[in-house]
N, C-alpha and C. Protein backbone atom coordinates (compact mmCIF):
# COMPACT_ATOMS: atom_id res chain seq x y z
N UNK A 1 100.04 98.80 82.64
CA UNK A 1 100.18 97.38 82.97
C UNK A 1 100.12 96.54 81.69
N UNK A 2 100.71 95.13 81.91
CA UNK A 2 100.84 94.65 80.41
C UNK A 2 99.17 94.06 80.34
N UNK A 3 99.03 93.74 79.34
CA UNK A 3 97.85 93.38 78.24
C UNK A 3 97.24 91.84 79.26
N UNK A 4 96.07 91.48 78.83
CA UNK A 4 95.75 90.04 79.35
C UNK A 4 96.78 88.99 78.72
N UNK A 5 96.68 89.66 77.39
CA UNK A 5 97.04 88.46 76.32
C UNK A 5 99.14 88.19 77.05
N UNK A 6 99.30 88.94 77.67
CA UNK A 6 100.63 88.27 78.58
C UNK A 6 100.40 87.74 80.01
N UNK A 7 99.52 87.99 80.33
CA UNK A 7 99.40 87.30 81.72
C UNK A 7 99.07 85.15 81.05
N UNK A 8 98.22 85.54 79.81
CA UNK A 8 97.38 83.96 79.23
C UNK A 8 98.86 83.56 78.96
N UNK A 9 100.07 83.83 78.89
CA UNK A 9 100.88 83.53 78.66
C UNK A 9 101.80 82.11 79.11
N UNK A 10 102.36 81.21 79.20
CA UNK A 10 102.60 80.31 79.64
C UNK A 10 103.94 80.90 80.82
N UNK A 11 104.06 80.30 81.82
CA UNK A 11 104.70 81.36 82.97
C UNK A 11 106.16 80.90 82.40
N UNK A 12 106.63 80.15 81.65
CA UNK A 12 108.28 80.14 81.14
C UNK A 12 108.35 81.46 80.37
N UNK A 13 106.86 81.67 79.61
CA UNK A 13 107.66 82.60 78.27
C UNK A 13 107.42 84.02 78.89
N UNK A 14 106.59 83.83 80.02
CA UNK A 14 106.81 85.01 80.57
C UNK A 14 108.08 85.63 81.74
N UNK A 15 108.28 84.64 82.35
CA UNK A 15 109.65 84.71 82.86
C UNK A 15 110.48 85.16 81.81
N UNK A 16 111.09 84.49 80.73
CA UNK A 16 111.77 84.51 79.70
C UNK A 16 111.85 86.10 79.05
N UNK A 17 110.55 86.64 78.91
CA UNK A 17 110.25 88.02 78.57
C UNK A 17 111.01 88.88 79.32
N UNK A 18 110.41 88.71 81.05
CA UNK A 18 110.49 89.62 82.04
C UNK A 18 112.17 89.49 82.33
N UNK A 19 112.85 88.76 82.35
CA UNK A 19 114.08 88.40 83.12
C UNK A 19 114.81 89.04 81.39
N UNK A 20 114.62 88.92 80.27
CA UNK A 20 115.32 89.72 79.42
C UNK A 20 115.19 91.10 79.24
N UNK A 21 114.14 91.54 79.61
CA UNK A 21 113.90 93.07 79.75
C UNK A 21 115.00 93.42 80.60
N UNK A 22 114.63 93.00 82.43
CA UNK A 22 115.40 93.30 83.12
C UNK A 22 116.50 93.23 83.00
N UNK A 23 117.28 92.10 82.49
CA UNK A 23 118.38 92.55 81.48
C UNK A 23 119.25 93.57 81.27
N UNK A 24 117.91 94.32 80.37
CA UNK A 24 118.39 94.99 78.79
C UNK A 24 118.08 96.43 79.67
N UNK A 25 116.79 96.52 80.96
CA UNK A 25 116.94 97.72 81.72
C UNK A 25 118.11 97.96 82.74
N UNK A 26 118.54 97.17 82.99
CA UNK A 26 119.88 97.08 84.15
C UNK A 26 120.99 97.24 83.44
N UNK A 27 121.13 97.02 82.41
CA UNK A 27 122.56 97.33 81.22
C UNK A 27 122.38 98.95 80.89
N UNK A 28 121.25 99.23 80.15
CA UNK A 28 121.28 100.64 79.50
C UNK A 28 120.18 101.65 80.14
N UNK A 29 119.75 101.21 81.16
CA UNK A 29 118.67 102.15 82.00
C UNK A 29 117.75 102.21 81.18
N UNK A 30 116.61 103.05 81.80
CA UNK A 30 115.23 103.00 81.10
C UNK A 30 115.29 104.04 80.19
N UNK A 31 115.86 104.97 80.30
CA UNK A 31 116.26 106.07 79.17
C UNK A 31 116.59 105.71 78.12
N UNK A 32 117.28 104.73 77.74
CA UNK A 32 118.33 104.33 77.06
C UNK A 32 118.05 102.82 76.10
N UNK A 33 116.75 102.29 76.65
CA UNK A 33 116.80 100.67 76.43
C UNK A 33 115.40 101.29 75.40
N UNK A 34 115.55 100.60 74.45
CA UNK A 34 114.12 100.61 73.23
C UNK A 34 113.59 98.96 73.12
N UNK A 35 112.27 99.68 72.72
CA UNK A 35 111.66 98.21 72.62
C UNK A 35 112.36 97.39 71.18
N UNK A 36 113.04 97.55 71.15
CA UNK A 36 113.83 96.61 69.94
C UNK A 36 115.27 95.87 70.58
N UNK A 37 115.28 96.65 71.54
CA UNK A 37 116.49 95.83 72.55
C UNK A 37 115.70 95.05 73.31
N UNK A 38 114.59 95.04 73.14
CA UNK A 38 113.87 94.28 74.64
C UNK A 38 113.57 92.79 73.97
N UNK A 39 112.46 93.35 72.52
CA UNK A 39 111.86 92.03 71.82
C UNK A 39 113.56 91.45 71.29
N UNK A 40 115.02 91.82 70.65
CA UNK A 40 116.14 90.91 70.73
C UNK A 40 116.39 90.14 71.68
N UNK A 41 116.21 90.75 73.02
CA UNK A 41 116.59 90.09 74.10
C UNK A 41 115.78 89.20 74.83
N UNK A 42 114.50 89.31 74.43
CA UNK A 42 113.77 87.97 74.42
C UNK A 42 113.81 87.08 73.74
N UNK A 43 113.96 87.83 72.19
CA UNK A 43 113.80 86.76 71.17
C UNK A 43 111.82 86.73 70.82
N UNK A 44 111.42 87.29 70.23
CA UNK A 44 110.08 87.35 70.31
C UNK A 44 110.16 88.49 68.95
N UNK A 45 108.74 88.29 67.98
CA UNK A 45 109.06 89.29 67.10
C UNK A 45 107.79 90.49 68.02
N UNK A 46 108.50 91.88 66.96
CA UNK A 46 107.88 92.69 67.33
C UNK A 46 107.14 92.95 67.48
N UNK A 47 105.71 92.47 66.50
CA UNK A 47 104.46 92.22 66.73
C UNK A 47 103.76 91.41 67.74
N UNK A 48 104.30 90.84 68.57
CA UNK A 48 104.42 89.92 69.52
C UNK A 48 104.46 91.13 71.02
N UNK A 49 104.92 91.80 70.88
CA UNK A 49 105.38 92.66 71.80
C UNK A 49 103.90 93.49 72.06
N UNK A 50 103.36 93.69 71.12
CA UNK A 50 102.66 95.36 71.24
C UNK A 50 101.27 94.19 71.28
N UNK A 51 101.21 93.14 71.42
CA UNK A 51 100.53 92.32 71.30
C UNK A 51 100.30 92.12 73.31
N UNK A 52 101.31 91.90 73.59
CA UNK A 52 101.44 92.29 75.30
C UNK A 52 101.62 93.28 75.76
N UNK A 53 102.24 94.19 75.07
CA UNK A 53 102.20 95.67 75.96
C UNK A 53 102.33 96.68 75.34
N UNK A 54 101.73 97.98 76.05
CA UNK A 54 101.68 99.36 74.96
C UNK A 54 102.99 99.43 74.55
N UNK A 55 103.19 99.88 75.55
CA UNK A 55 105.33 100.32 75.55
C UNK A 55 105.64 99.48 76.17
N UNK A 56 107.49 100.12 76.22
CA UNK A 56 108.36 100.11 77.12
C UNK A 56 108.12 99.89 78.67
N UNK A 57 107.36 101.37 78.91
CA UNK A 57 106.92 101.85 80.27
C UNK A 57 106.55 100.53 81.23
N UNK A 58 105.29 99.66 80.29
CA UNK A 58 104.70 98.78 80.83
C UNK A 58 105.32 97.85 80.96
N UNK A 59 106.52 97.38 80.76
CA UNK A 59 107.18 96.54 81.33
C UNK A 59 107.99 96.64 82.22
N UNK A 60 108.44 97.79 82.56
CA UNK A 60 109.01 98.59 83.44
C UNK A 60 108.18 98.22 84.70
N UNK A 61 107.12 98.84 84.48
CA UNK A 61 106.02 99.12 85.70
C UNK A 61 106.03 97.75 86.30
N UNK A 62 106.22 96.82 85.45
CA UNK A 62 105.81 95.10 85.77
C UNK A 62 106.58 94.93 86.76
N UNK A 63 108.29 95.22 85.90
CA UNK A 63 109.46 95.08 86.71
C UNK A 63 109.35 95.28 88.14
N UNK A 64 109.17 96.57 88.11
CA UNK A 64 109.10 97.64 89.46
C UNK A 64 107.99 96.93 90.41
N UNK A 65 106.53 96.47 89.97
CA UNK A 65 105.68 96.27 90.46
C UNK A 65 106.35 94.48 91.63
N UNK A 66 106.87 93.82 90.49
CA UNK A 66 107.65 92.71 91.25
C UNK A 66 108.73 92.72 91.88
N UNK A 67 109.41 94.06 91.79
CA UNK A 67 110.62 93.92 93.09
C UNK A 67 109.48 94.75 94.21
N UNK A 68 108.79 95.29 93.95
CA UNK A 68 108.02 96.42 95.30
C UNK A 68 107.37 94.80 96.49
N UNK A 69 107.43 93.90 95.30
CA UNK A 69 106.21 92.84 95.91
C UNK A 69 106.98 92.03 96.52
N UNK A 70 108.34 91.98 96.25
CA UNK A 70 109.62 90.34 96.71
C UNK A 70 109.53 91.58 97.95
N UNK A 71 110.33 92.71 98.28
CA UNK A 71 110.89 93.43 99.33
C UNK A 71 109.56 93.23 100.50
N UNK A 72 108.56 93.43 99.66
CA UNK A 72 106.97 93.38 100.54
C UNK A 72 107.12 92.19 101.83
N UNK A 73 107.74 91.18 100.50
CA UNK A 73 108.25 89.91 101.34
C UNK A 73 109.06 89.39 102.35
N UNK A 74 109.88 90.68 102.70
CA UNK A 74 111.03 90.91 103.70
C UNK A 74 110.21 91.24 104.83
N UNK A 75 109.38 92.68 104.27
CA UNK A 75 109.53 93.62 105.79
C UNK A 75 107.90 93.35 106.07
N UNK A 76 106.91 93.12 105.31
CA UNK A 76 105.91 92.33 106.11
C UNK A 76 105.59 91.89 107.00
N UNK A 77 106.18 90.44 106.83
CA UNK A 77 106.55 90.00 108.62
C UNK A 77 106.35 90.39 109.59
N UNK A 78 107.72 91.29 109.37
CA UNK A 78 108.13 91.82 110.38
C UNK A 78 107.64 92.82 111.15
N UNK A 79 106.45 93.91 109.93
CA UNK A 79 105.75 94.90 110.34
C UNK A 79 104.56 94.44 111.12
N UNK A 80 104.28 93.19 111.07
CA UNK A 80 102.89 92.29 111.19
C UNK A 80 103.14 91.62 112.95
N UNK A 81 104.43 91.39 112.84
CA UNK A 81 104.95 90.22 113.99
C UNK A 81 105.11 91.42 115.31
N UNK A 82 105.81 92.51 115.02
CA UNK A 82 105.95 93.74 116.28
C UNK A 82 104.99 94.99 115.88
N UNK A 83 104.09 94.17 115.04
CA UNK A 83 103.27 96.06 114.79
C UNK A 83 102.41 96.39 116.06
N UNK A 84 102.42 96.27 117.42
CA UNK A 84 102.22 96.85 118.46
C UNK A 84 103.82 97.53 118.97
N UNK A 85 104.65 97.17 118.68
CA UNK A 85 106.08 97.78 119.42
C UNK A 85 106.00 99.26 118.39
N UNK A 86 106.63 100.25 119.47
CA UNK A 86 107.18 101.54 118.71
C UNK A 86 107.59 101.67 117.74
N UNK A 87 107.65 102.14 116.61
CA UNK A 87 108.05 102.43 115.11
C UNK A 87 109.26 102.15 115.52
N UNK A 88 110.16 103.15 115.82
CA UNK A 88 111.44 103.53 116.30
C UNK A 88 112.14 101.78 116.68
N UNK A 89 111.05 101.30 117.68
CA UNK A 89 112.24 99.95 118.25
C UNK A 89 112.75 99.01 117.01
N UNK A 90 112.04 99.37 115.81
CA UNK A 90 111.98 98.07 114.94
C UNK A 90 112.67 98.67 113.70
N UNK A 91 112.71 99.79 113.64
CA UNK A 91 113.56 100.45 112.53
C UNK A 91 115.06 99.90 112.04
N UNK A 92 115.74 99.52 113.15
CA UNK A 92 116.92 99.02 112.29
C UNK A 92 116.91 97.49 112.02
N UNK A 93 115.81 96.71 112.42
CA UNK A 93 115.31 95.79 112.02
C UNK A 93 114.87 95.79 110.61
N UNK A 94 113.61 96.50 110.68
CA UNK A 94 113.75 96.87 109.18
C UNK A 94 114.83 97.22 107.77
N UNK A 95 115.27 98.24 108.80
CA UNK A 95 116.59 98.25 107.35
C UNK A 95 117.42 97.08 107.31
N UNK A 96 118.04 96.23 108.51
CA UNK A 96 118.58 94.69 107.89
C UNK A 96 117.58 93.93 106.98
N UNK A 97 116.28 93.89 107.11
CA UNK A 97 116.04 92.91 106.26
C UNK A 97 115.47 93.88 104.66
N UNK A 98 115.48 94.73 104.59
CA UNK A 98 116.11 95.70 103.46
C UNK A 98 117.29 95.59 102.17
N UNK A 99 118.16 95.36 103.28
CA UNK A 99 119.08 95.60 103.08
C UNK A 99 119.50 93.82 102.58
N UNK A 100 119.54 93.00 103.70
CA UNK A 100 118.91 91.52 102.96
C UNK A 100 118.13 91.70 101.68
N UNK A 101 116.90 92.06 101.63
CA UNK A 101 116.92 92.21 100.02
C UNK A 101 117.69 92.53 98.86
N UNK A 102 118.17 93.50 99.05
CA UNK A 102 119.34 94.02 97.98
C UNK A 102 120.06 92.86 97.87
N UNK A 103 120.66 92.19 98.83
CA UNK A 103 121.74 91.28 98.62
C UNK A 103 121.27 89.95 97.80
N UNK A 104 120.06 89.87 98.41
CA UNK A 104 119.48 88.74 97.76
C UNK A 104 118.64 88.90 95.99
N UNK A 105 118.35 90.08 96.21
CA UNK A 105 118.00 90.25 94.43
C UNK A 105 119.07 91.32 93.75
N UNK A 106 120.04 91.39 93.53
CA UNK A 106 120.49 92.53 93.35
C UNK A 106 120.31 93.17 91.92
N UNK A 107 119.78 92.24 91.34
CA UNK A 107 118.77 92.68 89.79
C UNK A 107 117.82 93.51 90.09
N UNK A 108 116.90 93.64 91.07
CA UNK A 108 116.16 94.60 91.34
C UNK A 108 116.59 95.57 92.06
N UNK A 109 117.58 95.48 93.14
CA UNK A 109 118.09 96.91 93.37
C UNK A 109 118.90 97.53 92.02
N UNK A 110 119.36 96.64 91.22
CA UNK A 110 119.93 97.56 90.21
C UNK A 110 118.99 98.41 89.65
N UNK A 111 117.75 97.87 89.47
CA UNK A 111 116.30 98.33 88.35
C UNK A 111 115.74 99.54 89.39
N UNK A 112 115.68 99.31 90.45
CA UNK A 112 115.60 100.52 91.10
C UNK A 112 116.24 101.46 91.36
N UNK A 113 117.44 101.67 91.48
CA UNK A 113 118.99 102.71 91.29
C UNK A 113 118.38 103.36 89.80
N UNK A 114 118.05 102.79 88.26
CA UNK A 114 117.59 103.11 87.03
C UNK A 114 116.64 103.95 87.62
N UNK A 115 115.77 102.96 88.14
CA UNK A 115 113.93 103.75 88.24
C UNK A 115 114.34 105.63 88.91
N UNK A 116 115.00 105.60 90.05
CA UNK A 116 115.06 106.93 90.51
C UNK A 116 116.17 107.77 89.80
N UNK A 117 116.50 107.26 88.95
CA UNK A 117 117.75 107.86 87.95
C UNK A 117 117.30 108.49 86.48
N UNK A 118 116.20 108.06 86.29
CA UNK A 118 115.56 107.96 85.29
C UNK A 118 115.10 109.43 84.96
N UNK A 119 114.92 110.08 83.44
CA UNK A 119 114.48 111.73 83.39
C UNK A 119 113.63 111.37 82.36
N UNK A 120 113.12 110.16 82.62
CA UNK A 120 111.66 110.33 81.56
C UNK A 120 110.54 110.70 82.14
N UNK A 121 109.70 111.13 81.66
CA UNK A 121 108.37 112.13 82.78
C UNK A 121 107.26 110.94 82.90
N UNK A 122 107.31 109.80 82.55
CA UNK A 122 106.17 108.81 82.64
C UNK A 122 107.21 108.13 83.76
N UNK A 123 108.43 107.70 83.97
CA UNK A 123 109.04 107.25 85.20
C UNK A 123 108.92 108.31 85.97
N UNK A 124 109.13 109.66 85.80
CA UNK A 124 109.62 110.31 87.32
C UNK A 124 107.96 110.63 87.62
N UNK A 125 106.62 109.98 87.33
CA UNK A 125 105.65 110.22 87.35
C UNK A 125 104.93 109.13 88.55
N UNK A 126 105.85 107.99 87.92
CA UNK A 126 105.41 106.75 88.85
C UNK A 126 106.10 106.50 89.98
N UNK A 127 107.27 107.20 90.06
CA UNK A 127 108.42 107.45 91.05
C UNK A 127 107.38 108.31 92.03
N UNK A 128 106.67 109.33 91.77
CA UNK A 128 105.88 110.04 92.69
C UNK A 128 104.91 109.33 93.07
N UNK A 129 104.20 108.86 92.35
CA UNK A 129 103.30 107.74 92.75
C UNK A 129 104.03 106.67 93.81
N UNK A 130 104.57 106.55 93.63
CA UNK A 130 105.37 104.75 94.25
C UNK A 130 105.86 105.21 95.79
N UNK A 131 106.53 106.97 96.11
CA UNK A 131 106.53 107.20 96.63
C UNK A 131 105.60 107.64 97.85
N UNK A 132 104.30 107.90 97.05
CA UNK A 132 102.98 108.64 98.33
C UNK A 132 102.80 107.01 98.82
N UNK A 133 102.77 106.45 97.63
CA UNK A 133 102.59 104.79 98.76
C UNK A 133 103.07 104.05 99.62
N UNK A 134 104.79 104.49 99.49
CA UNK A 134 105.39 103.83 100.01
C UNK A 134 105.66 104.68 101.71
N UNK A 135 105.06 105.65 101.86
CA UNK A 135 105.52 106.37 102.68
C UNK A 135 104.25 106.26 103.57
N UNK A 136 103.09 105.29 103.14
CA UNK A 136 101.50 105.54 103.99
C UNK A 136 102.05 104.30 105.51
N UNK A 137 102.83 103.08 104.91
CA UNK A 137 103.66 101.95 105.84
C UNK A 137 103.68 102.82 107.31
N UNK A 138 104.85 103.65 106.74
CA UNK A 138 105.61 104.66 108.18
C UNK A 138 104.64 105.19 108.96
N UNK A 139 103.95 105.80 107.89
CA UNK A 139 103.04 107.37 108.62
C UNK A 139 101.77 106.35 109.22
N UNK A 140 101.34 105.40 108.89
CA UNK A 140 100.52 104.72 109.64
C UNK A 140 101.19 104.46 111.39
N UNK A 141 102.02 103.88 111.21
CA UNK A 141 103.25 103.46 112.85
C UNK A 141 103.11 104.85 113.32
N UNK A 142 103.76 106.15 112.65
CA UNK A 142 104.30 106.86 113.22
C UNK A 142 102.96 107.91 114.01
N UNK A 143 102.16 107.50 112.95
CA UNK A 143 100.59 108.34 113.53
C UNK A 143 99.89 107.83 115.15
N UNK A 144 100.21 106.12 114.91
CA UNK A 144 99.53 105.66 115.90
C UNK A 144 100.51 106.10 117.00
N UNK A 145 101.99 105.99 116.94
CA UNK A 145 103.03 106.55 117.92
C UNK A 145 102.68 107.56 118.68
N UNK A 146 102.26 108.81 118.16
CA UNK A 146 101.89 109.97 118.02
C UNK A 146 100.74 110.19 119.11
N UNK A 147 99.92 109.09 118.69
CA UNK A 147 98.54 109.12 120.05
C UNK A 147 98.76 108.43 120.84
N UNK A 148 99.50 107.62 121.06
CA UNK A 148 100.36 107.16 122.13
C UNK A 148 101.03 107.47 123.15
N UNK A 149 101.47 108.59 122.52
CA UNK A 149 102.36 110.21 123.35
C UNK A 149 103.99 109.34 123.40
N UNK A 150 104.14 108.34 122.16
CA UNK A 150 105.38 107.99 121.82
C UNK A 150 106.06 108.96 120.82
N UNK A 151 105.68 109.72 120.88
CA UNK A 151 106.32 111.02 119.74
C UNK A 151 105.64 112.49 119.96
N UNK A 152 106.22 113.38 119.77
CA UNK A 152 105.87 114.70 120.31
C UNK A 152 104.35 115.24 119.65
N UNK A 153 103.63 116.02 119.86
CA UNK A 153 102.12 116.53 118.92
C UNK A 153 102.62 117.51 118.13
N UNK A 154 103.75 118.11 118.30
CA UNK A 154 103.90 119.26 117.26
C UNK A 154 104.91 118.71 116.16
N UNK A 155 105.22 117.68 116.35
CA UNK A 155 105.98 117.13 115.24
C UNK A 155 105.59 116.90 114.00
N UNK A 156 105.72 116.76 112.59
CA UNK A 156 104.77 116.76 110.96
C UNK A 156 105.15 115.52 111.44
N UNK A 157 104.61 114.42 111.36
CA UNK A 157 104.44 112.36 111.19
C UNK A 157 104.80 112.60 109.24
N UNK A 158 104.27 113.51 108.99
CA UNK A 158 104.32 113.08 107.40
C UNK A 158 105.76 113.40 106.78
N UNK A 159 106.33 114.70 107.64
CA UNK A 159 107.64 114.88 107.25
C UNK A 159 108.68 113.82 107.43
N UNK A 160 108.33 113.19 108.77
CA UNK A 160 108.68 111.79 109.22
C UNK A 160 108.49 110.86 108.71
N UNK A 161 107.55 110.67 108.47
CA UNK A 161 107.69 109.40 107.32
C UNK A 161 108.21 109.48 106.48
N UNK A 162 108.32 110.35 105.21
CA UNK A 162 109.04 110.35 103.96
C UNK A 162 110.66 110.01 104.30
N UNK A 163 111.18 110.57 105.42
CA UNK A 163 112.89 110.77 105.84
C UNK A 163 112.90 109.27 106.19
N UNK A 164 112.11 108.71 106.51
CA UNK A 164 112.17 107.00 107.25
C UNK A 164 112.37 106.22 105.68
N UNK A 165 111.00 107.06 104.92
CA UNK A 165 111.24 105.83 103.84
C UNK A 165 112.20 105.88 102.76
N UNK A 166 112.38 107.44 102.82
CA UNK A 166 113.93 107.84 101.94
C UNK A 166 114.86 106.74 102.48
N UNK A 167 115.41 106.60 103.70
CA UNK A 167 116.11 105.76 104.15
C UNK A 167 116.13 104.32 103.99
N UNK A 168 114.79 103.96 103.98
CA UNK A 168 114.52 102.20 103.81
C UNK A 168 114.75 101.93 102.30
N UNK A 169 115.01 102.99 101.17
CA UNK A 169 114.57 103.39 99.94
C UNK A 169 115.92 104.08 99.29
N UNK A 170 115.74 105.00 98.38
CA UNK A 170 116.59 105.61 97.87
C UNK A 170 118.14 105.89 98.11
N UNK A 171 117.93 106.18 99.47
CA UNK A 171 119.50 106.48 100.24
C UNK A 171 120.23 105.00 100.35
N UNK A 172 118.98 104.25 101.00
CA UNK A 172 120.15 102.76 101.09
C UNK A 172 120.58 102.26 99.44
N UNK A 173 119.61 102.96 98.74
CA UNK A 173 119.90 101.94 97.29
C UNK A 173 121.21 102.60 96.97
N UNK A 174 121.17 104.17 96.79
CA UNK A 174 122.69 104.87 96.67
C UNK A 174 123.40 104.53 97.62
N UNK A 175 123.39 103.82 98.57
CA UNK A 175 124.94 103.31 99.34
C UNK A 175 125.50 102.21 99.27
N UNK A 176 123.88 101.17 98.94
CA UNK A 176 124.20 99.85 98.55
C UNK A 176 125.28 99.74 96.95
N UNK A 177 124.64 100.84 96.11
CA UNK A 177 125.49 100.21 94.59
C UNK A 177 126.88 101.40 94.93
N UNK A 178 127.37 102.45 95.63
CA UNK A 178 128.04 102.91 95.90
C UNK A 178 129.34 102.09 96.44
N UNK A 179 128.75 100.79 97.08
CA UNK A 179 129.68 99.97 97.43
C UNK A 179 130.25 100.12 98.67
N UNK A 180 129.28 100.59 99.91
CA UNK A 180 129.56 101.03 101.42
C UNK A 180 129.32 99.52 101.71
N UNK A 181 130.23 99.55 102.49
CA UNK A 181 130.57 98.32 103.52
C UNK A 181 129.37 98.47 104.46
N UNK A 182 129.14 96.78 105.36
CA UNK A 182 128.25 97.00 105.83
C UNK A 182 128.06 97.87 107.33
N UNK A 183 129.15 97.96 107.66
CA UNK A 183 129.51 98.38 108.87
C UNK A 183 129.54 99.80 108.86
N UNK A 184 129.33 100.24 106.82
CA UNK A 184 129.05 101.80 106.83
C UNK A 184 127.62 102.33 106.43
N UNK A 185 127.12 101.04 106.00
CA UNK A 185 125.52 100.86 106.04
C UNK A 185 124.75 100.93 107.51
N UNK A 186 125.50 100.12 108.17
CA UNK A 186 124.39 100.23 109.37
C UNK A 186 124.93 101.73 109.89
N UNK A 187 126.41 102.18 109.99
CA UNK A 187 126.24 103.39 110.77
C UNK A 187 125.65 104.44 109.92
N UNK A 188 125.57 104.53 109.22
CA UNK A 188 124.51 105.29 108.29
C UNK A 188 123.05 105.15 108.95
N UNK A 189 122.62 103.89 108.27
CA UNK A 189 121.31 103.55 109.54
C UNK A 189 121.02 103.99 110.62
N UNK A 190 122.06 103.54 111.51
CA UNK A 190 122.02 104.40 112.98
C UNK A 190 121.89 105.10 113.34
N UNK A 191 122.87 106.15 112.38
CA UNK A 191 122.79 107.91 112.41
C UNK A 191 121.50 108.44 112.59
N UNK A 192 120.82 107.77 111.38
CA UNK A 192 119.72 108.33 110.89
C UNK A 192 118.50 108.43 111.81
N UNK A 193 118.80 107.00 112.58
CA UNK A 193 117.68 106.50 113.55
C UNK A 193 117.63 106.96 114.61
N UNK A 194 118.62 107.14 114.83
CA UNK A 194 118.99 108.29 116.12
C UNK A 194 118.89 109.43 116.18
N UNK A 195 118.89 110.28 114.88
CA UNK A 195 118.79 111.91 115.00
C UNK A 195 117.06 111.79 114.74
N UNK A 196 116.37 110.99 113.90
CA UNK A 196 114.80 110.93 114.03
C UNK A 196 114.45 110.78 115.58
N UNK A 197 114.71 109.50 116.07
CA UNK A 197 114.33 109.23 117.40
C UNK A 197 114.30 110.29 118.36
N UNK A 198 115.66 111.11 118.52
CA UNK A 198 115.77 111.90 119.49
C UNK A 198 115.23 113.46 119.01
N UNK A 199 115.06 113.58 118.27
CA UNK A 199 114.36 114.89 117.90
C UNK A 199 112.85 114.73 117.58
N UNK A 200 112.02 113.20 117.98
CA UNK A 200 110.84 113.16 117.75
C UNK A 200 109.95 111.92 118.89
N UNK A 201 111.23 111.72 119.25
CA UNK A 201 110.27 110.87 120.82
C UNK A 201 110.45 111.83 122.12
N UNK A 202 109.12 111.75 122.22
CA UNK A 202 109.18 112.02 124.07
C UNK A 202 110.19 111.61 125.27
């Protein structure tokens, strides 16, 4: 995470920082982008840099940490407003307003397409991380489903969850920058929701 001495920062020059990184990570991926492309593209000298953050990484993480938190801002809600209804009824709900995200930041779906693209071992490290978290959302719904007798007892919930959040996640991001129409997004969606549903509800 970055340093205090960038948070004491005045919130222009930190915008200014963060929105040139992202930048300079969405042009040449995280593999590819050095902290000398980052402090140019702010405009900041180098000493200035290591002054806010160890590395690279940590600005990355920032990145990542603020698109995980805008999307938070989509499906929240929504998890909050029907979290007594069945996992299943609200699922393609979820992926529209998903999928609304992408459209609406598409700087951060780009930074995320990078993040899981990425073959540096400190990203594909936090990629595992980002993943056990992102997959506790599902497996919470799908657990309570489960004692409900809205889903079968011999079914893994955990295998289930990961395939839900692959979907809300990775797969939509490869279809979104792939350039699938939406009408091949949702049947994608559908597919998906339907071969889970029927091979795991009662």
């Amino acid at each position: 995470m970055p340093k205090k001495t960038f948070f004491n920062l005045p919130k222009e020059k930190r915008e200014r920082i963060t929105n040139a990184a992202l930048a300079i990570f969405n042009e040449k991926g995280y593999d590819h982008t050095s902290i000398n492309d980052i402090v140019r593209a702010a405009e900041i000298p180098r000493g200035s840099f290591y002054q806010y953050f160890e590395s690279k990484f940590d600005v990355f993480f920032l990145l990542v940490k603020e698109a995980q938190k805008k999307k938070l801002e989509y499906l929240g809600p929504l998890l909050e407003k029907r979290k007594d209804e069945p996992f299943f009824d609200i699922l393609m709900d979820a992926f529209s307003l998903a999928l609304q995200y992408l459209r609406d930041y598409p700087e951060y779906a780009l930074l995320g397409r990078h993040m899981y693209h990425a073959g540096a071992e400190e990203v594909l490290r936090m990629v595992e991380r980002l993943d056990e978290e992102g997959v506790k959302n599902p497996l919470y719904f799908l657990k309570r489903d489960q004692e409900k007798g809205h889903i079968r007892d011999d079914i893994d919930i955990r295998v289930l969850a990961r395939m839900i959040y692959a979907l809300l996640g990775p797969e939509l991001l490869d279809a979104f920058h792939r350039g699938a129409s939406d009408e091949e997004l949702y049947h994608l969606a559908k597919n998906h929701i339907d071969i889970l549903k029927q091979g795991a509800a009662t």
